[in-house]
Protein backbone atom coordinates (compact mmCIF):
# COMPACT_ATOMS: atom_id res chain seq x y z
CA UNK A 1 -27.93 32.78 11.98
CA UNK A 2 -24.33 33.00 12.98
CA UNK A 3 -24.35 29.35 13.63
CA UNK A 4 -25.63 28.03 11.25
CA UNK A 5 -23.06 30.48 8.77
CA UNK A 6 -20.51 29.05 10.98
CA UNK A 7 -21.39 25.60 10.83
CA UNK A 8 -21.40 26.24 7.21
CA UNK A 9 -17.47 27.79 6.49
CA UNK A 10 -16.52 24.57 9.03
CA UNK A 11 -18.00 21.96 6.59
CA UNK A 12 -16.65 23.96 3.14
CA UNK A 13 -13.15 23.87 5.15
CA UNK A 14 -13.53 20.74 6.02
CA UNK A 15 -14.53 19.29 2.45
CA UNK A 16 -11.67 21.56 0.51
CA UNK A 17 -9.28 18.93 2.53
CA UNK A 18 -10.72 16.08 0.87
CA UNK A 19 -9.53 16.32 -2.91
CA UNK A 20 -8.80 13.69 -5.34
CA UNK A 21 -6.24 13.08 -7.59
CA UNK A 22 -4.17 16.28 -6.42
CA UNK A 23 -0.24 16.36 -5.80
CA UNK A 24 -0.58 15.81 -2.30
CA UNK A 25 -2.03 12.08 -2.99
CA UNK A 26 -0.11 11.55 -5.49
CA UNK A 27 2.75 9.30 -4.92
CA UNK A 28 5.95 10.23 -4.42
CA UNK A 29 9.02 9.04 -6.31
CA UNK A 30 11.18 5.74 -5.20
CA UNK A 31 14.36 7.02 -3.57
CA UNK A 32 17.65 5.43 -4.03
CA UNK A 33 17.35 3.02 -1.20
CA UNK A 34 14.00 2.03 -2.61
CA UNK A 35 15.00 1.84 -5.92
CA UNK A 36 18.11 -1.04 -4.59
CA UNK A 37 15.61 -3.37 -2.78
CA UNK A 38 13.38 -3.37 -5.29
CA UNK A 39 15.71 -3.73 -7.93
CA UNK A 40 17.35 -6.63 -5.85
CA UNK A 41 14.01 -8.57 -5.19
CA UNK A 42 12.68 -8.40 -9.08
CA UNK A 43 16.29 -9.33 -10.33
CA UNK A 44 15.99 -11.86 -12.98
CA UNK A 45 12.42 -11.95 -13.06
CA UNK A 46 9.66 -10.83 -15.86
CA UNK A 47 6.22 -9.60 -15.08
CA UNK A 48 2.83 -11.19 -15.40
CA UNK A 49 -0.45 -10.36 -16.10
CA UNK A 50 -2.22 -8.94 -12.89
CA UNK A 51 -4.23 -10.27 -10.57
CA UNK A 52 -7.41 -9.60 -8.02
CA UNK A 53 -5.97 -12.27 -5.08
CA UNK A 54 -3.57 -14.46 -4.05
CA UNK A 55 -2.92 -16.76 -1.95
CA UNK A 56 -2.16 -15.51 2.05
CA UNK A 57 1.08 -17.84 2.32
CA UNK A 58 2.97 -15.01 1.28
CA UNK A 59 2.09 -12.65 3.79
CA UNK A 60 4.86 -13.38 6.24
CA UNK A 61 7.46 -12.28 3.74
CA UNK A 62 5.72 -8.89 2.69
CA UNK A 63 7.97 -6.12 2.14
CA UNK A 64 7.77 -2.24 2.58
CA UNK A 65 9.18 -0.75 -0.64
CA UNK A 66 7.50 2.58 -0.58
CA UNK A 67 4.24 4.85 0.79
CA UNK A 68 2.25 3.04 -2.07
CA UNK A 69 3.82 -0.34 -2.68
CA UNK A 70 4.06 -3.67 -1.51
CA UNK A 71 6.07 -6.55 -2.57
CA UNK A 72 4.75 -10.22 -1.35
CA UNK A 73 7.41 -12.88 -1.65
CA UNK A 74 5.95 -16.11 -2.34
CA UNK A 75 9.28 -17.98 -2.80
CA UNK A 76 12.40 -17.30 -4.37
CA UNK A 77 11.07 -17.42 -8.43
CA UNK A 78 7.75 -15.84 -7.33
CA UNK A 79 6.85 -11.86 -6.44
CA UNK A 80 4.19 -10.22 -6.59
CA UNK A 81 4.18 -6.44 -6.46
CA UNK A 82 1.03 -4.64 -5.04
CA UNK A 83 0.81 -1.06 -5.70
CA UNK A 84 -2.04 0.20 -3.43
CA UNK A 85 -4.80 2.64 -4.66
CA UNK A 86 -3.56 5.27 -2.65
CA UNK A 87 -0.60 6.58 -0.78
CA UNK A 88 0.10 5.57 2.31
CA UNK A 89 1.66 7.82 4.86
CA UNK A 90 4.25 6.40 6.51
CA UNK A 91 4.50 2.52 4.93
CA UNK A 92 7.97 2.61 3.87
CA UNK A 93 9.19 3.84 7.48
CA UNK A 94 8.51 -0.18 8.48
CA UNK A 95 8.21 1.11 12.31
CA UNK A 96 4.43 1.00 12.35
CA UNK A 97 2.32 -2.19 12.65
CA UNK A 98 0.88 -3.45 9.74
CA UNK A 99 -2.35 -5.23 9.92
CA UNK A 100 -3.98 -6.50 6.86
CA UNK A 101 -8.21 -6.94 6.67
CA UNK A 102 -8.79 -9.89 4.37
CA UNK A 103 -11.72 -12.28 4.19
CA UNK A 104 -11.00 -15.96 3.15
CA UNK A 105 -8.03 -16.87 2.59
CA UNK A 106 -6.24 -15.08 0.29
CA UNK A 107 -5.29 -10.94 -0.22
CA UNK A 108 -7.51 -9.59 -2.76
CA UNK A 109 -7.30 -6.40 -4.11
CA UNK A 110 -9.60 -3.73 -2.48
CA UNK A 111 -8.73 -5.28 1.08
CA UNK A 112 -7.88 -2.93 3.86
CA UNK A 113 -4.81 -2.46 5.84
CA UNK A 114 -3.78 -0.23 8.19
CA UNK A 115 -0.81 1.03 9.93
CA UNK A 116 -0.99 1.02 13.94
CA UNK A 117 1.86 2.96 16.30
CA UNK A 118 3.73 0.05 17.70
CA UNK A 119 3.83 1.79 20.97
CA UNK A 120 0.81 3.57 21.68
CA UNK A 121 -1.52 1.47 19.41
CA UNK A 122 -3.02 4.26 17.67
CA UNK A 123 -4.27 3.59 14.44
CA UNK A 124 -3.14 5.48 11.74
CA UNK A 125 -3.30 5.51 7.92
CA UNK A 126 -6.27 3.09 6.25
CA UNK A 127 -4.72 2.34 2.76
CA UNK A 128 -6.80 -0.20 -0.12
CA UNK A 129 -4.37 -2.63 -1.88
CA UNK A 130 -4.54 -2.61 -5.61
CA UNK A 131 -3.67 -5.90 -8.18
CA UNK A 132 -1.24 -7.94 -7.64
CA UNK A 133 1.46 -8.22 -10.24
CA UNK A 134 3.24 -11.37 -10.53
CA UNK A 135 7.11 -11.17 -11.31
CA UNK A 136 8.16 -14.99 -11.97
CA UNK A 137 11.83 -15.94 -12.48
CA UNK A 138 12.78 -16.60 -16.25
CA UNK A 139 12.48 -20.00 -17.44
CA UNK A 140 16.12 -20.85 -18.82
């Protein structure tokens, strides 16, 4: 009996960690240094309608902006933002080894990545990516 009450309390402990939608997962604001790079790479350009995938070419110039958002620079008219469907602890530090899960080739939304300790190889964090929004420079 005192096992089973045990085993009990451990799985009630262990499911009150697991909420959705509270403070703790929900993002937290850009800071200032944030704020300037993304300001500097969507200078000049206007947003598009979203979209589920896009092409991979882009993934050598992906950018860390914060815990929760990606920017994927396709050239120098064409950026798409990605704000994933969840936070992701430790992202913006950019010391951790990203490693993207995508089928085919292009990034879709729902695809996995993950962050892995550059030095140990742990894995860490397992983060979704959301839609991609495209920010196009203005036609003059």
């Amino acid at each position: 009996m005192r096992i089973t009450l045990m085993l009990a309390l451990a799985g009630t402990v262990l499911l009150s960690g697991c909420s959705y939608g509270d403070a703790e997962n929900s993002p937290a604001p850009i800071r200032d240094r944030e704020a300037k790079i993304l300001s500097k790479e969507l200078k000049g350009k206007v947003a598009g309608e979203p979209q589920n995938c896009i092409s991979t070419l882009g993934r050598e110039n992906m950018i860390r902006i914060s815990d929760d958002m990606l920017l994927y620079r396709q050239s120098g008219r064409l950026v798409y933002q990605n704000k994933l469907r969840s936070t992701c602890p430790g992202l913006a530090r950019d010391s951790d080894v990203l490693v993207t899960e995508s089928f085919g080739g292009q990034l879709c939304r729902g695809d996995i990545v993950r962050l892995v300790d550059r030095t140990s190889g742990m894995p860490g964090p397992v983060c979704s990516l959301g839609e991609f929004v495209p920010y196009r420079t203005k036609a003059d």
